[in-house]
PDB file of N, CA and C in Angstrom:
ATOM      1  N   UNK A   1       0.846  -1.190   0.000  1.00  0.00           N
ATOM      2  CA  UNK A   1       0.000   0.000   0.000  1.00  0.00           C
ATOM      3  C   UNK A   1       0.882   1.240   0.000  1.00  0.00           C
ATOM      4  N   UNK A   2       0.086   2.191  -0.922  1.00  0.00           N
ATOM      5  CA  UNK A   2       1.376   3.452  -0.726  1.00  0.00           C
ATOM      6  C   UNK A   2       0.481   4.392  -0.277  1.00  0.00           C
ATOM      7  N   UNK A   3       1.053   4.779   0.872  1.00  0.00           N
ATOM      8  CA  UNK A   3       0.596   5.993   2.100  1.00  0.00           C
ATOM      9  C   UNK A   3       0.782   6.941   1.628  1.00  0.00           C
ATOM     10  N   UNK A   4       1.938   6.953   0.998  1.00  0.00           N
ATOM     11  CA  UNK A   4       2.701   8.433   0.802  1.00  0.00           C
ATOM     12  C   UNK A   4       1.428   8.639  -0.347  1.00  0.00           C
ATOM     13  N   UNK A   5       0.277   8.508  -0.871  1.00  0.00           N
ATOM     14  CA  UNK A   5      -0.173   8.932  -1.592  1.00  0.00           C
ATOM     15  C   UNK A   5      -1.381   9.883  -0.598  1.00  0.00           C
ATOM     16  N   UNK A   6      -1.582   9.093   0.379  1.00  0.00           N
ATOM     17  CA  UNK A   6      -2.624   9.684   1.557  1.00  0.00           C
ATOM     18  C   UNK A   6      -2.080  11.042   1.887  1.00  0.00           C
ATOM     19  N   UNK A   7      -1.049  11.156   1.580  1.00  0.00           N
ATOM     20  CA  UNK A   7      -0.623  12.751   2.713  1.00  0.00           C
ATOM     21  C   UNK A   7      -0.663  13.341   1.471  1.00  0.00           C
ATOM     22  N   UNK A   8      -0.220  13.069   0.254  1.00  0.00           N
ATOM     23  CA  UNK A   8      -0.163  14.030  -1.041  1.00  0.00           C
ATOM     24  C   UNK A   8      -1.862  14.693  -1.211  1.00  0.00           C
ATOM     25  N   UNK A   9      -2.556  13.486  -0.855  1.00  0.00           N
ATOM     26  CA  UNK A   9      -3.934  13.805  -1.222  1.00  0.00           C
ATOM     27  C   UNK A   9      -4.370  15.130  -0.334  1.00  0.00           C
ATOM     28  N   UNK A  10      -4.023  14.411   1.191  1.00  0.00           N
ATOM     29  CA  UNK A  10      -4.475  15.474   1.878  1.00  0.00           C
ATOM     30  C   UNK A  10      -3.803  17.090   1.974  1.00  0.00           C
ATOM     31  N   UNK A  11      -2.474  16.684   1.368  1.00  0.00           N
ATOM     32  CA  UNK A  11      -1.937  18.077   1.177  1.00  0.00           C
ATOM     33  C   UNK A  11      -2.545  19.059   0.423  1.00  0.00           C
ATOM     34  N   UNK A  12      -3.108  17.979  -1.027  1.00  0.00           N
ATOM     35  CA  UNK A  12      -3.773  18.853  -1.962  1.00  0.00           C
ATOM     36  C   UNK A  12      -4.723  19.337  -1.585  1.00  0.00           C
ATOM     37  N   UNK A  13      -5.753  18.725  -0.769  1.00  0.00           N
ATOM     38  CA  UNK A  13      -6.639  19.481  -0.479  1.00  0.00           C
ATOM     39  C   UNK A  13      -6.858  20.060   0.511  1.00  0.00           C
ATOM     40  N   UNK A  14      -5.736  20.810   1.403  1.00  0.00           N
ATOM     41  CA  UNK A  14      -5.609  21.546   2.403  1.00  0.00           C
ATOM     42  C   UNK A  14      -6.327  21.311   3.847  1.00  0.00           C
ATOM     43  N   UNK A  15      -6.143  19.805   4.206  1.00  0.00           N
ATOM     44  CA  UNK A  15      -6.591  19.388   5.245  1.00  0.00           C
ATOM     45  C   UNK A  15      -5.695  18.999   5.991  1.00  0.00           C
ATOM     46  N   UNK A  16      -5.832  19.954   7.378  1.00  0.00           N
ATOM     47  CA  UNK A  16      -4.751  19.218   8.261  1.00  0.00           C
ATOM     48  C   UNK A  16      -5.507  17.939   9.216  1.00  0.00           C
ATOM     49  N   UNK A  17      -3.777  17.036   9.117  1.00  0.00           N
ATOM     50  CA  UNK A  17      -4.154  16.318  10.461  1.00  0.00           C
ATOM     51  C   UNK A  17      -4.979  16.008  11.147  1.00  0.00           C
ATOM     52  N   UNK A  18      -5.423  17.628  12.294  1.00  0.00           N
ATOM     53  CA  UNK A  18      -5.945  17.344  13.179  1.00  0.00           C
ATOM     54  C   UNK A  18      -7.562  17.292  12.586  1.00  0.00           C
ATOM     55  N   UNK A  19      -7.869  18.184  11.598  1.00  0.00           N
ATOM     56  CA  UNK A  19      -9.054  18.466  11.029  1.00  0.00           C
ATOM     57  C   UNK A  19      -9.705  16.885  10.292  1.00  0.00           C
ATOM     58  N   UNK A  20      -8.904  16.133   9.498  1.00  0.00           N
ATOM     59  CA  UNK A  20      -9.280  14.816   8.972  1.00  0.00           C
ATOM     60  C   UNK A  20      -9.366  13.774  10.065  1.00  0.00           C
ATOM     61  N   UNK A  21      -8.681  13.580  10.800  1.00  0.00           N
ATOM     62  CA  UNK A  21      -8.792  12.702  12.244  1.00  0.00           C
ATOM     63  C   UNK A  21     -10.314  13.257  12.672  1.00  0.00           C
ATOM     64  N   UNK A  22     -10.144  14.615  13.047  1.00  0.00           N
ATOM     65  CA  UNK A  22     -11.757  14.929  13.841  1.00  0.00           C
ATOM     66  C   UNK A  22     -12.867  14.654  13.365  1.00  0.00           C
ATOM     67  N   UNK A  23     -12.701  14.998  11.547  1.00  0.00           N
ATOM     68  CA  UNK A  23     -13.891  14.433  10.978  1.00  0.00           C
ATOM     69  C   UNK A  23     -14.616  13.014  11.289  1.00  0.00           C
ATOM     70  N   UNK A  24     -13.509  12.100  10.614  1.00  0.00           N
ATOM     71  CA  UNK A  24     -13.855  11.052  11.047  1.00  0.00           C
ATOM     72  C   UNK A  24     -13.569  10.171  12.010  1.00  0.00           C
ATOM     73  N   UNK A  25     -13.195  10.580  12.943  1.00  0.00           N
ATOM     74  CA  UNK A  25     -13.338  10.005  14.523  1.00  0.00           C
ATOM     75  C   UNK A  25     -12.352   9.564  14.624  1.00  0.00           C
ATOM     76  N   UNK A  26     -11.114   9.642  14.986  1.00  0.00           N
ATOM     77  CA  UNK A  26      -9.809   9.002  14.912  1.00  0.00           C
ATOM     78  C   UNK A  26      -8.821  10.058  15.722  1.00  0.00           C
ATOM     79  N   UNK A  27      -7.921   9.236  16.732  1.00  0.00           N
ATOM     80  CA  UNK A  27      -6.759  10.324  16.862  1.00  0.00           C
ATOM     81  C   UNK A  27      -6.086  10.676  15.997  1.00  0.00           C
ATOM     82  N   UNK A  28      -5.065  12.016  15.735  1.00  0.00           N
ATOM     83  CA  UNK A  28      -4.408  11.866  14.969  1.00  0.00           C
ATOM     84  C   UNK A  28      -3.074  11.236  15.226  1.00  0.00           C
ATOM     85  N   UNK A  29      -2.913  10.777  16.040  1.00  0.00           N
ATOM     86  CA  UNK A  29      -2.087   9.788  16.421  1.00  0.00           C
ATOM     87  C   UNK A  29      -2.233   8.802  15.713  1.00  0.00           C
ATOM     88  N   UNK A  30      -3.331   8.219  15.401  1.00  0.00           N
ATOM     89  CA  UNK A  30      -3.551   6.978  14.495  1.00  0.00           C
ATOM     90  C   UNK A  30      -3.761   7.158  13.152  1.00  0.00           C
ATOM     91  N   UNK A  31      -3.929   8.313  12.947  1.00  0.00           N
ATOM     92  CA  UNK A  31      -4.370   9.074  11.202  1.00  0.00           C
ATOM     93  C   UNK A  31      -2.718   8.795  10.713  1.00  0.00           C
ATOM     94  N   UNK A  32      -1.572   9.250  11.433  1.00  0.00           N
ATOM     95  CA  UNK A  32      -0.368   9.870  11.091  1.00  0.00           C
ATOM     96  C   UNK A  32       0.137   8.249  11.160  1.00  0.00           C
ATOM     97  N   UNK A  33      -0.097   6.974  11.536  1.00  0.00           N
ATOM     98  CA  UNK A  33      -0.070   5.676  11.361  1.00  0.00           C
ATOM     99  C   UNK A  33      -0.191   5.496   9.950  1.00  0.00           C
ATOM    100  N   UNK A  34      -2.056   5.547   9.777  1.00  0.00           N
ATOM    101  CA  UNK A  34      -2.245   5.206   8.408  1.00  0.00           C
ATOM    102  C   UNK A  34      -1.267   5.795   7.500  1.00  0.00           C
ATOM    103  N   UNK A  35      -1.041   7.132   7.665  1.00  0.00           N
ATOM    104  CA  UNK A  35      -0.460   7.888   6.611  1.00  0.00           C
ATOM    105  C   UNK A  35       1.006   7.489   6.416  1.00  0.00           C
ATOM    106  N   UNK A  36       1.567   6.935   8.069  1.00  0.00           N
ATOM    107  CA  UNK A  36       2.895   6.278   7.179  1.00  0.00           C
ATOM    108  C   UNK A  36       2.963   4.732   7.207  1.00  0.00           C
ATOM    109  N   UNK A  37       1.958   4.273   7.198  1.00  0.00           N
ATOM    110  CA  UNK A  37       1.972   2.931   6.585  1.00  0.00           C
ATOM    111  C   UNK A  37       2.361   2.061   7.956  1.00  0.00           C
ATOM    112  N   UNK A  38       2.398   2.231   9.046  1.00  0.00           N
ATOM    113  CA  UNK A  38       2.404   1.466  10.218  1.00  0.00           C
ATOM    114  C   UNK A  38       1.469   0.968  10.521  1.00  0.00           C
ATOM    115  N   UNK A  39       0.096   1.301  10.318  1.00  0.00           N
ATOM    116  CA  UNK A  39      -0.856   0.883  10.623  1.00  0.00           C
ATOM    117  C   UNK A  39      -1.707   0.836   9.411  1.00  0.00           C
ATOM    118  N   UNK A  40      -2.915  -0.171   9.373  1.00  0.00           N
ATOM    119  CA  UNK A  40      -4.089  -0.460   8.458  1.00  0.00           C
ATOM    120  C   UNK A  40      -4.959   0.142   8.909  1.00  0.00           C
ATOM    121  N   UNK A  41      -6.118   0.666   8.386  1.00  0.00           N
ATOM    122  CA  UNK A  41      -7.412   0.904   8.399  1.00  0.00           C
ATOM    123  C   UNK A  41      -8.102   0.189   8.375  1.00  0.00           C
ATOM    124  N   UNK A  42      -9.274   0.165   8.978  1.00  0.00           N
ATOM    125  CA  UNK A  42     -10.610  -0.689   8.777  1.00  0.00           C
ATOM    126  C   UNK A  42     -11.381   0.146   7.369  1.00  0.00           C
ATOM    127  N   UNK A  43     -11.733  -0.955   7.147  1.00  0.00           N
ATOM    128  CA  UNK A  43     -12.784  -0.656   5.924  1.00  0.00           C
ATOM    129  C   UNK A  43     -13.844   0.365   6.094  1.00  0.00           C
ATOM    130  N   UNK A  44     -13.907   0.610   7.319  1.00  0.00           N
ATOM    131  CA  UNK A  44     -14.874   1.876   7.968  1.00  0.00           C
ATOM    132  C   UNK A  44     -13.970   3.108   7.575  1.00  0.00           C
ATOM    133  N   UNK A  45     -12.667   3.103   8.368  1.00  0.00           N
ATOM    134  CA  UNK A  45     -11.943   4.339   8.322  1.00  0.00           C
ATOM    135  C   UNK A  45     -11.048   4.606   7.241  1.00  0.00           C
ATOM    136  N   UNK A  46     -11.493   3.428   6.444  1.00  0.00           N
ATOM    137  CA  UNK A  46     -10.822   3.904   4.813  1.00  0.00           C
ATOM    138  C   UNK A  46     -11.781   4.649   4.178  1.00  0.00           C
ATOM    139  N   UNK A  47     -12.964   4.357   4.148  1.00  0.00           N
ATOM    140  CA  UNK A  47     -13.921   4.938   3.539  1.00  0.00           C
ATOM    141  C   UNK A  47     -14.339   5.957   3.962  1.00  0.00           C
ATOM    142  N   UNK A  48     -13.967   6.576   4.976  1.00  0.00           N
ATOM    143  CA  UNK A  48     -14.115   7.604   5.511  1.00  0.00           C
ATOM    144  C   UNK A  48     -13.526   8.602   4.943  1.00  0.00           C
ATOM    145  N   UNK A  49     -12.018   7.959   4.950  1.00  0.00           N
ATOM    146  CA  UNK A  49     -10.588   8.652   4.864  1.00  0.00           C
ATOM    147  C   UNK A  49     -11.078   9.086   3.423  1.00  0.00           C
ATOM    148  N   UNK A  50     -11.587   7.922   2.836  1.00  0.00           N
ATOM    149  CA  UNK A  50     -11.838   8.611   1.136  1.00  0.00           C
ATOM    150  C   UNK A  50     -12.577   9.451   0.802  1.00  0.00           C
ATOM    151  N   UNK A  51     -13.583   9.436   1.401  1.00  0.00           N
ATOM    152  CA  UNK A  51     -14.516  10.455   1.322  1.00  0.00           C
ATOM    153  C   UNK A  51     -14.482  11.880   1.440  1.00  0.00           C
ATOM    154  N   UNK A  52     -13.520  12.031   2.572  1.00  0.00           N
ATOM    155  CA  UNK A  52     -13.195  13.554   3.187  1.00  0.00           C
ATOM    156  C   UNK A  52     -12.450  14.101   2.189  1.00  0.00           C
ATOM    157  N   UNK A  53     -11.269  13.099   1.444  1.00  0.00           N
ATOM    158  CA  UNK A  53     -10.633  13.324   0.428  1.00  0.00           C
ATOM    159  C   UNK A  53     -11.275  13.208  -1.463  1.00  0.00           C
ATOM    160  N   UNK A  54     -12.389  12.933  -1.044  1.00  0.00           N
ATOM    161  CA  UNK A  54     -13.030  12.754  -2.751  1.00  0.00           C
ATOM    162  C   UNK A  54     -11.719  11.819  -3.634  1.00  0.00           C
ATOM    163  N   UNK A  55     -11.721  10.765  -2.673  1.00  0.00           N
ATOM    164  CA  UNK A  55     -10.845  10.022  -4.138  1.00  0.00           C
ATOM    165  C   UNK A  55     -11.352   8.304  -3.721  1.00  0.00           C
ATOM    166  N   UNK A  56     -11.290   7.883  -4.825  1.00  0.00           N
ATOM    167  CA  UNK A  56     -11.621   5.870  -4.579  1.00  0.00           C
ATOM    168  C   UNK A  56     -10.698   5.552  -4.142  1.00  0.00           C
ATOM    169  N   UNK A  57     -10.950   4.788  -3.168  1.00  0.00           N
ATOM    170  CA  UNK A  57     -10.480   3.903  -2.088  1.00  0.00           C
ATOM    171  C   UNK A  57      -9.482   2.891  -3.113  1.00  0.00           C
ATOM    172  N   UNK A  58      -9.844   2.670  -4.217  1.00  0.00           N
ATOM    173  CA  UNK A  58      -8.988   1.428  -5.012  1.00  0.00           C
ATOM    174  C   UNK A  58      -7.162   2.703  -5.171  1.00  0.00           C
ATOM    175  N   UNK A  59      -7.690   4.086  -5.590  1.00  0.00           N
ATOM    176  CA  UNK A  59      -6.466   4.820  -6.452  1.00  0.00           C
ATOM    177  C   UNK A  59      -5.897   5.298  -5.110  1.00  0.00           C
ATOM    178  N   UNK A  60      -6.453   5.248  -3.690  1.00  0.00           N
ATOM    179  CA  UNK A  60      -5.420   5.354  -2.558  1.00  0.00           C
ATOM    180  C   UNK A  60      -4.857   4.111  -1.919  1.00  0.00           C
ATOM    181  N   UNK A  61      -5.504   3.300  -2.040  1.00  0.00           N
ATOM    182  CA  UNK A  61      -5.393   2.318  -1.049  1.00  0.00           C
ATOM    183  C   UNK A  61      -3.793   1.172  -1.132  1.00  0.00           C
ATOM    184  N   UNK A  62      -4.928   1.142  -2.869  1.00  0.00           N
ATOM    185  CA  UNK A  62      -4.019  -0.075  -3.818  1.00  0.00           C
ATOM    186  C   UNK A  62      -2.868   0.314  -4.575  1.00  0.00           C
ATOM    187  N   UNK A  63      -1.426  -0.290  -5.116  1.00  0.00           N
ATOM    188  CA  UNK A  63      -0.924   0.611  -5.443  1.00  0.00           C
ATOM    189  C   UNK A  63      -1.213  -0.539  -7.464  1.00  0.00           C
ATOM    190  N   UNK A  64      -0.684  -0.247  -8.311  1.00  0.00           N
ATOM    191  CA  UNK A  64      -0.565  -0.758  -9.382  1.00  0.00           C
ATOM    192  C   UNK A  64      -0.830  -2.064  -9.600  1.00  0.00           C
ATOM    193  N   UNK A  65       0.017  -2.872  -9.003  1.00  0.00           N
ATOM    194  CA  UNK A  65       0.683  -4.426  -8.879  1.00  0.00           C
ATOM    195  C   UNK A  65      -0.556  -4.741  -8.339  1.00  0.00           C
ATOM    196  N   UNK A  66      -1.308  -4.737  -7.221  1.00  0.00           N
ATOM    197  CA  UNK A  66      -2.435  -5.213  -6.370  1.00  0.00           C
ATOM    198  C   UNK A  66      -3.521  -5.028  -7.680  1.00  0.00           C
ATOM    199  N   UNK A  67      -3.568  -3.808  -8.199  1.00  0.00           N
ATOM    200  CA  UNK A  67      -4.704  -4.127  -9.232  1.00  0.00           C
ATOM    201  C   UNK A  67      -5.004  -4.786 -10.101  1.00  0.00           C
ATOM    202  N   UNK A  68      -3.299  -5.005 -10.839  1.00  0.00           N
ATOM    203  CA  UNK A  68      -3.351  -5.892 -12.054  1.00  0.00           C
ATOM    204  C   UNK A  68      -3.460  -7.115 -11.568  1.00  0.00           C
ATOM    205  N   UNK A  69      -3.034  -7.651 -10.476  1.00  0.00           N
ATOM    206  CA  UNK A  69      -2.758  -9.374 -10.415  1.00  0.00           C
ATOM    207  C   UNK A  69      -4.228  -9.821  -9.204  1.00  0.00           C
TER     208      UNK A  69
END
């Protein structure tokens, strides 16, 4: 999974940290996990995560290789 795409996203769209954690219910202690790839999401707080960010869960989540095979 590539994270580093999660923080690009959220960079682009000018959401901090603490503001995407609050939305959807999360420390950002655990947001800043997902984002560097230490930790997984639940299928709840991915879809969350996607949402706040307007992007599919497949073009953050998954990276290339996972899609094709």
């Amino acid at each position: 999974m590539k994270y580093s795409k999660l923080k690009i996203k959220r960079i682009e769209k000018r959401i901090s940290v603490f503001t995407i954690s609050k939305d959807i219910g999360i420390s950002e202690s655990y947001y800043y996990q997902i984002e560097n790839g230490s930790k997984y999401p639940s299928v709840k707080v991915m879809k969350k995560i996607c949402k706040q960010l307007d992007i599919d869960p497949k073009e953050l989540f998954f990276n290339d290789e996972e899609k094709e095979g």
